[in-house]
Every structure is written in structure tokens, then in C-alpha cells.
PDB file of N, CA and C in Angstrom:
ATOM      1  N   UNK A   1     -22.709  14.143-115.543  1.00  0.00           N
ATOM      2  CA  UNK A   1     -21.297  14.487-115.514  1.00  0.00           C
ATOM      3  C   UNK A   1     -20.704  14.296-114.116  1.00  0.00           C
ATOM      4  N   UNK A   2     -21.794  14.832-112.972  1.00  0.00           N
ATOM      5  CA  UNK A   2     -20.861  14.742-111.394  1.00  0.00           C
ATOM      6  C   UNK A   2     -21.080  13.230-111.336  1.00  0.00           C
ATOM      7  N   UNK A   3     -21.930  12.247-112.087  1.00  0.00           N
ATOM      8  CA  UNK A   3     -21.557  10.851-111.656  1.00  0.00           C
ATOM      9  C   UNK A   3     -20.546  10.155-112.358  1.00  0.00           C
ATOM     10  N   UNK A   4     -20.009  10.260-112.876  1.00  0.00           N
ATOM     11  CA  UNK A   4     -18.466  10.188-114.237  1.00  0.00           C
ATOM     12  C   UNK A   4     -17.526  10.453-113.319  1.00  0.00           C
ATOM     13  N   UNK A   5     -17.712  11.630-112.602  1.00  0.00           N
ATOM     14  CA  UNK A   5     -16.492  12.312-111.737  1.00  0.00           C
ATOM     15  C   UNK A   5     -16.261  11.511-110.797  1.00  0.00           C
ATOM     16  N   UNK A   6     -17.360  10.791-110.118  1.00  0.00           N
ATOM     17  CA  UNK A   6     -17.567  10.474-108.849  1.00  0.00           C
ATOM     18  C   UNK A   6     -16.864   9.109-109.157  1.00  0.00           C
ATOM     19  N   UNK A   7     -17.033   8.097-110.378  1.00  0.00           N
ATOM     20  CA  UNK A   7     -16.361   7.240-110.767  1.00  0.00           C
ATOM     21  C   UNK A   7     -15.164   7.148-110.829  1.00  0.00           C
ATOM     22  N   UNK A   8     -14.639   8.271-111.429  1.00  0.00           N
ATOM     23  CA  UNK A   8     -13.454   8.130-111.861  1.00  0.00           C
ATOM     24  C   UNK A   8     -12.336   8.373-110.634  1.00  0.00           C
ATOM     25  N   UNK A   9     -13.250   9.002-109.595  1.00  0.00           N
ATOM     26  CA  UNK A   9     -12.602   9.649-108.498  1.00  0.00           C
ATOM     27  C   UNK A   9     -12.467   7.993-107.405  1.00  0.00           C
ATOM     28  N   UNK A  10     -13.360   7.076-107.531  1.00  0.00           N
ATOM     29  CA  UNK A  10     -13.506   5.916-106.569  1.00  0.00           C
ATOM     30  C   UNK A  10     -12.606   5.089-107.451  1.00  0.00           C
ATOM     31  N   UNK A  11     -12.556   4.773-108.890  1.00  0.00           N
ATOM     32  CA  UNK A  11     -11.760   3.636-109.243  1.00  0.00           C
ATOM     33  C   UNK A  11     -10.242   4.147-109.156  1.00  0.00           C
ATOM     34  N   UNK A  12      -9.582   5.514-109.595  1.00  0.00           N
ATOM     35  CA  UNK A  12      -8.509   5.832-109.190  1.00  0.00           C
ATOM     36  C   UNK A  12      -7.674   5.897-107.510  1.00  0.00           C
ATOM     37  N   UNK A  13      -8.508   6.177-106.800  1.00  0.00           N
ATOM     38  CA  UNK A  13      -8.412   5.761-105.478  1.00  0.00           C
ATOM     39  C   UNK A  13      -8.285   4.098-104.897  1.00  0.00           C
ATOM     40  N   UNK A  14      -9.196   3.449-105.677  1.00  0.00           N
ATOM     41  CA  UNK A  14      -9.059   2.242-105.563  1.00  0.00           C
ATOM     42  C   UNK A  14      -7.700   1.900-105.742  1.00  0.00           C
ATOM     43  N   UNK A  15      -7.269   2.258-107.109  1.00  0.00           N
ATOM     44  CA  UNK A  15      -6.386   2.051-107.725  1.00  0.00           C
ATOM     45  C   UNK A  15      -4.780   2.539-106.983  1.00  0.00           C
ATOM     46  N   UNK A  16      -4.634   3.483-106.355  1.00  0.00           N
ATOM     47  CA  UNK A  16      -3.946   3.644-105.599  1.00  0.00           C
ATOM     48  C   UNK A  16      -3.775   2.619-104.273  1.00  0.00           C
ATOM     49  N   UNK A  17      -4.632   2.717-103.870  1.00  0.00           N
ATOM     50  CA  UNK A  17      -4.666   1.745-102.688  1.00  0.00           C
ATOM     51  C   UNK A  17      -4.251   0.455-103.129  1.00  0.00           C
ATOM     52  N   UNK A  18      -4.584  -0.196-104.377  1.00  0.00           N
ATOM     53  CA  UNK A  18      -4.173  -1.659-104.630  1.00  0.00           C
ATOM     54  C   UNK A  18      -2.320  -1.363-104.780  1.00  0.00           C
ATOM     55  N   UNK A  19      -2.085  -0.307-105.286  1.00  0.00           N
ATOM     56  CA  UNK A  19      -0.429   0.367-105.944  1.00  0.00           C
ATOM     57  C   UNK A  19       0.028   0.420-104.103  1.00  0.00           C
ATOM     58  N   UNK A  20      -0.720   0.991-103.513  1.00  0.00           N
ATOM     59  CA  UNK A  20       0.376   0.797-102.064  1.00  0.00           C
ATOM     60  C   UNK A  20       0.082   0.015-101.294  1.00  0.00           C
ATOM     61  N   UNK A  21      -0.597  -1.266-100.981  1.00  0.00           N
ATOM     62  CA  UNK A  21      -0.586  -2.700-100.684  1.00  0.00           C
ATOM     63  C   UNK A  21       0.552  -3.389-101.088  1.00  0.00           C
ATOM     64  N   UNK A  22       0.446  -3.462-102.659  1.00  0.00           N
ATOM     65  CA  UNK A  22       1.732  -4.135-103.260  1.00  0.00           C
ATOM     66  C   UNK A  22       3.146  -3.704-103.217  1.00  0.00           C
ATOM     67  N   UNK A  23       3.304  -2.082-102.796  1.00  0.00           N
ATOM     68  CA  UNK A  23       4.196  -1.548-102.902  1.00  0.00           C
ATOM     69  C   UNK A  23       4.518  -2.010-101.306  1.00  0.00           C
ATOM     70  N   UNK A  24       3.732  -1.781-100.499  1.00  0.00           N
ATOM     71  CA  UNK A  24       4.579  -2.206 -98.898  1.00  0.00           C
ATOM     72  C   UNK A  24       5.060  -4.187 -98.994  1.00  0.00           C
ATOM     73  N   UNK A  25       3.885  -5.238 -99.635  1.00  0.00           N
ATOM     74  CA  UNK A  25       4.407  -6.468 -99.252  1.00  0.00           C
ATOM     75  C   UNK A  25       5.666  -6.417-100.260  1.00  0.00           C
ATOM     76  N   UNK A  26       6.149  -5.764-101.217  1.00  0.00           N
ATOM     77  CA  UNK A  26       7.681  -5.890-101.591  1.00  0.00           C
ATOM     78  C   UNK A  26       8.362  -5.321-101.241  1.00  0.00           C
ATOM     79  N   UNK A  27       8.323  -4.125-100.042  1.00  0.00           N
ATOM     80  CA  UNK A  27       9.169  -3.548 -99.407  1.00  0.00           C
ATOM     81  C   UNK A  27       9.404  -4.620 -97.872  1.00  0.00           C
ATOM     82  N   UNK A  28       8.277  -5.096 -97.806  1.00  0.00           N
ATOM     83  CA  UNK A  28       8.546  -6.368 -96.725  1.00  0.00           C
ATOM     84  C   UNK A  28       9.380  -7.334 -96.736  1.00  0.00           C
ATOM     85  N   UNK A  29       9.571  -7.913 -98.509  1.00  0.00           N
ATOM     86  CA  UNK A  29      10.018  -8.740 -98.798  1.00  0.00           C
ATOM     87  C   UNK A  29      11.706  -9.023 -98.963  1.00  0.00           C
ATOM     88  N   UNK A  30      11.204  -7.742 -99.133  1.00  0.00           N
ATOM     89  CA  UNK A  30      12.992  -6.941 -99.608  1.00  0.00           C
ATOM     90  C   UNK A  30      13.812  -6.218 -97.846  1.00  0.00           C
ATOM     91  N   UNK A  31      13.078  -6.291 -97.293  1.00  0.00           N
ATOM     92  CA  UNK A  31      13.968  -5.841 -96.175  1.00  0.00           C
ATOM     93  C   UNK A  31      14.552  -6.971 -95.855  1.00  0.00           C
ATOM     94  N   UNK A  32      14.645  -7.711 -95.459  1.00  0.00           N
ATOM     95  CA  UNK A  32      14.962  -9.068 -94.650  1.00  0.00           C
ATOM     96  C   UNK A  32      16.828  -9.007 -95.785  1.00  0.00           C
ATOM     97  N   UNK A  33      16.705  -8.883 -97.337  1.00  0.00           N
ATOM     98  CA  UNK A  33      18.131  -9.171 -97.748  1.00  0.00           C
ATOM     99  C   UNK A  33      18.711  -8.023 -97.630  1.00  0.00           C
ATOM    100  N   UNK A  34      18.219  -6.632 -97.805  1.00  0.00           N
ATOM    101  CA  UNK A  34      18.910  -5.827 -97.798  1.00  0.00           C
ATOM    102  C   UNK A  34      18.935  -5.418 -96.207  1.00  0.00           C
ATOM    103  N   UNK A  35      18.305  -5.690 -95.285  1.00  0.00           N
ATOM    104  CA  UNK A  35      19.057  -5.815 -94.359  1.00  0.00           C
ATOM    105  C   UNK A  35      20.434  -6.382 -93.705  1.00  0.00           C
ATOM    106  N   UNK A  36      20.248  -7.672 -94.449  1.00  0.00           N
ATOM    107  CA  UNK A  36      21.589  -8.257 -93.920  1.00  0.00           C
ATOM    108  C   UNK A  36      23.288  -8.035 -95.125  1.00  0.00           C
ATOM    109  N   UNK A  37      22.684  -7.377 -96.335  1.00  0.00           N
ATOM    110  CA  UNK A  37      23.265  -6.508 -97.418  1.00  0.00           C
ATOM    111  C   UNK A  37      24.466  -5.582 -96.339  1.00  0.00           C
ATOM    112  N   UNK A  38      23.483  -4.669 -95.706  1.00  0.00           N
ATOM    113  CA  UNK A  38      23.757  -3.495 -94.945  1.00  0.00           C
ATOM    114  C   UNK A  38      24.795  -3.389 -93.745  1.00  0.00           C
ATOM    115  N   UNK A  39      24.204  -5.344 -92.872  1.00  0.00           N
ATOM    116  CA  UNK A  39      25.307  -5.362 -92.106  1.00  0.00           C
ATOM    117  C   UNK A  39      26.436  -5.358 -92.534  1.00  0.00           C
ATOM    118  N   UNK A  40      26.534  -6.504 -93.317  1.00  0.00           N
ATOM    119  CA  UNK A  40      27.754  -7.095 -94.083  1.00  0.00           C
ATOM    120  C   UNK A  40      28.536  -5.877 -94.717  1.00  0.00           C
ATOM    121  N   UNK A  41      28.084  -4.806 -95.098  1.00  0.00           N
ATOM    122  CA  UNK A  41      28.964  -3.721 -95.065  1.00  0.00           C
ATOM    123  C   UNK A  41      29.113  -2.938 -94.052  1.00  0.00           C
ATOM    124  N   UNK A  42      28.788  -3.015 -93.253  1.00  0.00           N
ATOM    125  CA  UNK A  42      28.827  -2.457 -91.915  1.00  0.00           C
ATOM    126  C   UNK A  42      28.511  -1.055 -91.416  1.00  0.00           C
ATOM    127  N   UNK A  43      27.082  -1.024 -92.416  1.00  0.00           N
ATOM    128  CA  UNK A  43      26.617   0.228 -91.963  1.00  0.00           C
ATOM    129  C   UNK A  43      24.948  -0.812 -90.992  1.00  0.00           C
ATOM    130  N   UNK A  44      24.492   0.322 -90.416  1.00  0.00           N
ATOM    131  CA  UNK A  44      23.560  -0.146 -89.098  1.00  0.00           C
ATOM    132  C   UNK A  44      22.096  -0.893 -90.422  1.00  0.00           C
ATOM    133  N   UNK A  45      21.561  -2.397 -90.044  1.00  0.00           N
ATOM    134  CA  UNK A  45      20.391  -2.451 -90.801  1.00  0.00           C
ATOM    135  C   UNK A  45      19.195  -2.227 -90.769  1.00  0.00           C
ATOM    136  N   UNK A  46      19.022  -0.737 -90.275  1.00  0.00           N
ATOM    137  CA  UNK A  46      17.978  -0.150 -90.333  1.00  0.00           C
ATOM    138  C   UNK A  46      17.913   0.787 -91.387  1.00  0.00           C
ATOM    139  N   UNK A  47      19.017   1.059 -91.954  1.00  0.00           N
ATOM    140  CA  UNK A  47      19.116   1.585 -93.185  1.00  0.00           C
ATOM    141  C   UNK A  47      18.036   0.697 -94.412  1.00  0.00           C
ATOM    142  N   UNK A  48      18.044  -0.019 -94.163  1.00  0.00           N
ATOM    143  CA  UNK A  48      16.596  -0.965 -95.232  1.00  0.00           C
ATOM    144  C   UNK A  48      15.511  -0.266 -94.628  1.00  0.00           C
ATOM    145  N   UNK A  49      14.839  -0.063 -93.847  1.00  0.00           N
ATOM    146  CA  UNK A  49      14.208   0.288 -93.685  1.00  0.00           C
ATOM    147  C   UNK A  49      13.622   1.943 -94.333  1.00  0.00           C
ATOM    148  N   UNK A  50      14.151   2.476 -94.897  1.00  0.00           N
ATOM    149  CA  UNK A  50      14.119   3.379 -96.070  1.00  0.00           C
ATOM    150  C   UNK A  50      13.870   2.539 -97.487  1.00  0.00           C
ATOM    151  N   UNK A  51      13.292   1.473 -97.399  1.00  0.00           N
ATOM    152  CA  UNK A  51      11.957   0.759 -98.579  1.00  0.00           C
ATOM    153  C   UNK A  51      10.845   1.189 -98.377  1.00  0.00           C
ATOM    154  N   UNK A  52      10.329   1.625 -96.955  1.00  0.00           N
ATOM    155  CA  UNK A  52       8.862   1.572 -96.351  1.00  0.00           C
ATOM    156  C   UNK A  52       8.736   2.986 -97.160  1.00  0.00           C
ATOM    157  N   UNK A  53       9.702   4.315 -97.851  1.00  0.00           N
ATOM    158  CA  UNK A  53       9.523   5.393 -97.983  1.00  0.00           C
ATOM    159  C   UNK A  53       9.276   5.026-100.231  1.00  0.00           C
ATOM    160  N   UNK A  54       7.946   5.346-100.485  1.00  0.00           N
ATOM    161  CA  UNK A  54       7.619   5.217-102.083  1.00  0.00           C
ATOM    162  C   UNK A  54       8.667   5.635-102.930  1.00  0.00           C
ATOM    163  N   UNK A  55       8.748   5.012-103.852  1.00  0.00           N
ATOM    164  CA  UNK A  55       9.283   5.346-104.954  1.00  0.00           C
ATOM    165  C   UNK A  55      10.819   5.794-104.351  1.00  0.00           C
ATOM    166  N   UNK A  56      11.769   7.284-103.647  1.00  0.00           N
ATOM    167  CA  UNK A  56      12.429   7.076-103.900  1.00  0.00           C
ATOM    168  C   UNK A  56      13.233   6.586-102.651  1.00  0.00           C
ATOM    169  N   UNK A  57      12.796   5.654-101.725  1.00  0.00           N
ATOM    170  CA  UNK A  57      13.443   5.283-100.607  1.00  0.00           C
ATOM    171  C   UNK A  57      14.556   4.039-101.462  1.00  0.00           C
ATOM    172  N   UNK A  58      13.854   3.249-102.183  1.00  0.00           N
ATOM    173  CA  UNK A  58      15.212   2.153-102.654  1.00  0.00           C
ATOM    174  C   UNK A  58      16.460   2.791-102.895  1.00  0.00           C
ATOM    175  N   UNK A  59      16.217   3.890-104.235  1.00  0.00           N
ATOM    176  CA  UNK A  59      16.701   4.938-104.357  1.00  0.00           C
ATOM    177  C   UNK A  59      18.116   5.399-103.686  1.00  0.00           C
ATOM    178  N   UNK A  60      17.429   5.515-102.106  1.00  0.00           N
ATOM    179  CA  UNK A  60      18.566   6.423-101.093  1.00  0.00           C
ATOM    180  C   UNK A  60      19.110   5.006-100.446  1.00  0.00           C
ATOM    181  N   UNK A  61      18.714   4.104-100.356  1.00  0.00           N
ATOM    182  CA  UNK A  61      19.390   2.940-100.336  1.00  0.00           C
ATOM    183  C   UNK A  61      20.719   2.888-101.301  1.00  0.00           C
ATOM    184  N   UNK A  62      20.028   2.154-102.065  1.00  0.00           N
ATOM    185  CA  UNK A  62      21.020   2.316-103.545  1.00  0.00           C
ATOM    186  C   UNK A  62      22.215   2.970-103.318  1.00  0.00           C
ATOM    187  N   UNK A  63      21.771   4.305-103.318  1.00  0.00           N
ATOM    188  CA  UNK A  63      22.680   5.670-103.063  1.00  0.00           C
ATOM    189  C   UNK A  63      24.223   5.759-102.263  1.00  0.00           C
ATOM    190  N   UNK A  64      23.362   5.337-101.242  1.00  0.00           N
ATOM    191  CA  UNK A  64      24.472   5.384 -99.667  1.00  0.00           C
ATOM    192  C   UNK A  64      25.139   3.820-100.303  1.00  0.00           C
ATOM    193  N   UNK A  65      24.644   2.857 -99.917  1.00  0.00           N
ATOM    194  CA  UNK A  65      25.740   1.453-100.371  1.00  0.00           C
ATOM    195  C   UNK A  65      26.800   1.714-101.606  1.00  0.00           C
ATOM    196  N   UNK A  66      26.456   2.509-103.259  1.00  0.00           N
ATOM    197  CA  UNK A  66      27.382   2.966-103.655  1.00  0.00           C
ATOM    198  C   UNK A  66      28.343   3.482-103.774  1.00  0.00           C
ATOM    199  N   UNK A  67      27.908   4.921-102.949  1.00  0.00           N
ATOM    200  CA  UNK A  67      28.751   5.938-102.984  1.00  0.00           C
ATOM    201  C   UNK A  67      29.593   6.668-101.435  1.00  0.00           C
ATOM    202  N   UNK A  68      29.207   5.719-100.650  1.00  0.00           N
ATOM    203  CA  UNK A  68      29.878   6.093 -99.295  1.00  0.00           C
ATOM    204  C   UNK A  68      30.978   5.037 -99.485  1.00  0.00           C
ATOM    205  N   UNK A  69      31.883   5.191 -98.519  1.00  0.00           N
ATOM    206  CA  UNK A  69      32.862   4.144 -98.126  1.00  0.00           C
ATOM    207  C   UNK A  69      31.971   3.324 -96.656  1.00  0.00           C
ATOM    208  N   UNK A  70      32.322   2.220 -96.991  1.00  0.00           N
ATOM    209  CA  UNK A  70      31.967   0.855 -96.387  1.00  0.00           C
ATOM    210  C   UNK A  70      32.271   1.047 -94.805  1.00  0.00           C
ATOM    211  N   UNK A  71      32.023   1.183 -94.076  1.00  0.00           N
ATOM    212  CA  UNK A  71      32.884   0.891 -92.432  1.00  0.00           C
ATOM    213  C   UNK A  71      33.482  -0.648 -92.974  1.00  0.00           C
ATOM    214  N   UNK A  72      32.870  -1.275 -93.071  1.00  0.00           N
ATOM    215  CA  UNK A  72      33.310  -3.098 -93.068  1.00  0.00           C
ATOM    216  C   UNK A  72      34.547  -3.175 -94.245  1.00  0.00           C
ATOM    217  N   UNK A  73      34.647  -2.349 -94.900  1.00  0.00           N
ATOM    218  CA  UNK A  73      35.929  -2.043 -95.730  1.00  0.00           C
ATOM    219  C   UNK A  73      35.574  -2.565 -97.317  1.00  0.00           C
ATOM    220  N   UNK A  74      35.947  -2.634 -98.305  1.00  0.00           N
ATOM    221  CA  UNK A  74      35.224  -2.921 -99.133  1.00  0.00           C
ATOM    222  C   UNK A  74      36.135  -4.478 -99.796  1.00  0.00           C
ATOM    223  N   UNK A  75      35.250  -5.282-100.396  1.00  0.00           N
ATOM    224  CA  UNK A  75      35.781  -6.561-100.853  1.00  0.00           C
ATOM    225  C   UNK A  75      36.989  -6.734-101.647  1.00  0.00           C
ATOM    226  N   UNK A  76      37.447  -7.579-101.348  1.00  0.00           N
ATOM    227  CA  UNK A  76      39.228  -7.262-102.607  1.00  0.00           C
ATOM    228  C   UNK A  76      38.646  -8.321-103.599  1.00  0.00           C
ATOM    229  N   UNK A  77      39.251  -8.295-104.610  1.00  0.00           N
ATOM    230  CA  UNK A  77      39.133  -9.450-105.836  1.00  0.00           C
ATOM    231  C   UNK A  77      39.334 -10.331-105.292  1.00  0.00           C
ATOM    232  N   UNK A  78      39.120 -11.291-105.324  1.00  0.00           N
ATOM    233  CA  UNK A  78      39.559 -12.891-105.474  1.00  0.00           C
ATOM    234  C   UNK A  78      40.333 -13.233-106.750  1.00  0.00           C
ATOM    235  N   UNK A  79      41.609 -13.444-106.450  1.00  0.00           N
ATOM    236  CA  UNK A  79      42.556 -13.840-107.231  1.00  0.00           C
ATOM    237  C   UNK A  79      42.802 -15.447-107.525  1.00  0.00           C
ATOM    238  N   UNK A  80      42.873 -15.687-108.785  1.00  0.00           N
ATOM    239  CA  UNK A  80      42.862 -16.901-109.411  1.00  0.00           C
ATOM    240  C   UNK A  80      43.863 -17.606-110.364  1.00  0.00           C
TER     241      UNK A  80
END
């Protein structure tokens, strides 16, 4: 039984570790646009940098670009 445990305890760990490898090279990947996302509204782009934080850092990303007002002012329609 303690060698079952001992298994289950190394492949879930494993298993984590492969979940936050992959989770940082797409937070890598993803900073570079939502950095320049961030300028272009004219808040500072270190605000991307709240990807490096699991699960709910996109989240507070997300968050703030929605629901704050823009410094950079926000886009008008394009009229046609």
C-alpha cells in the first residue's frame, strides 16, 4: 500500500511540473502581444506581466483592460 502511495505521489508531482513548464512557455508567449495590447492603451506594459501569476493572473489582465478607462482614450468607430 505505502508503495501505491509513493507512486501516485511521484507521477502527480510529475504531473504538475509538466502543467507548470507549459503554463510559463505560454505565458512567455503571450507577453510580448499583450504587452504591446497594454501600451496601445496606455496603461504601463508591465501589466502583462501578471501571466507569470497561475490560473488567475490572465484573469486580472482581462479585468483591468475591460473595466478601467483607457489613459490612451478609448477607440471611436470607424465610420463608413
Amino acid at each position: 500500500m505505502e508503495n501505491l502511495l509513493a507512486w501516485i505521489i511521484g507521477i502527480s508531482s510529475l504531473l504538475l511540473l509538466i502543467f507548470l513548464i507549459v503554463y510559463m512557455l505560454l505565458a512567455l508567449v503571450l507577453i510580448v502581444p499583450t504587452w504591446r495590447i497594454c501600451a496601445r492603451a496606455g496603461f504601463s506594459g508591465a501589466l502583462s506581466l501578471f501571466l507569470f501569476v497561475p490560473v488567475i493572473g490572465p484573469f486580472i489582465v482581462m479585468a483591468v483592460l475591460a473595466f478601467s478607462t483607457w489613459p490612451a482614450g478609448e477607440a471611436s468607430p470607424e465610420k463608413r
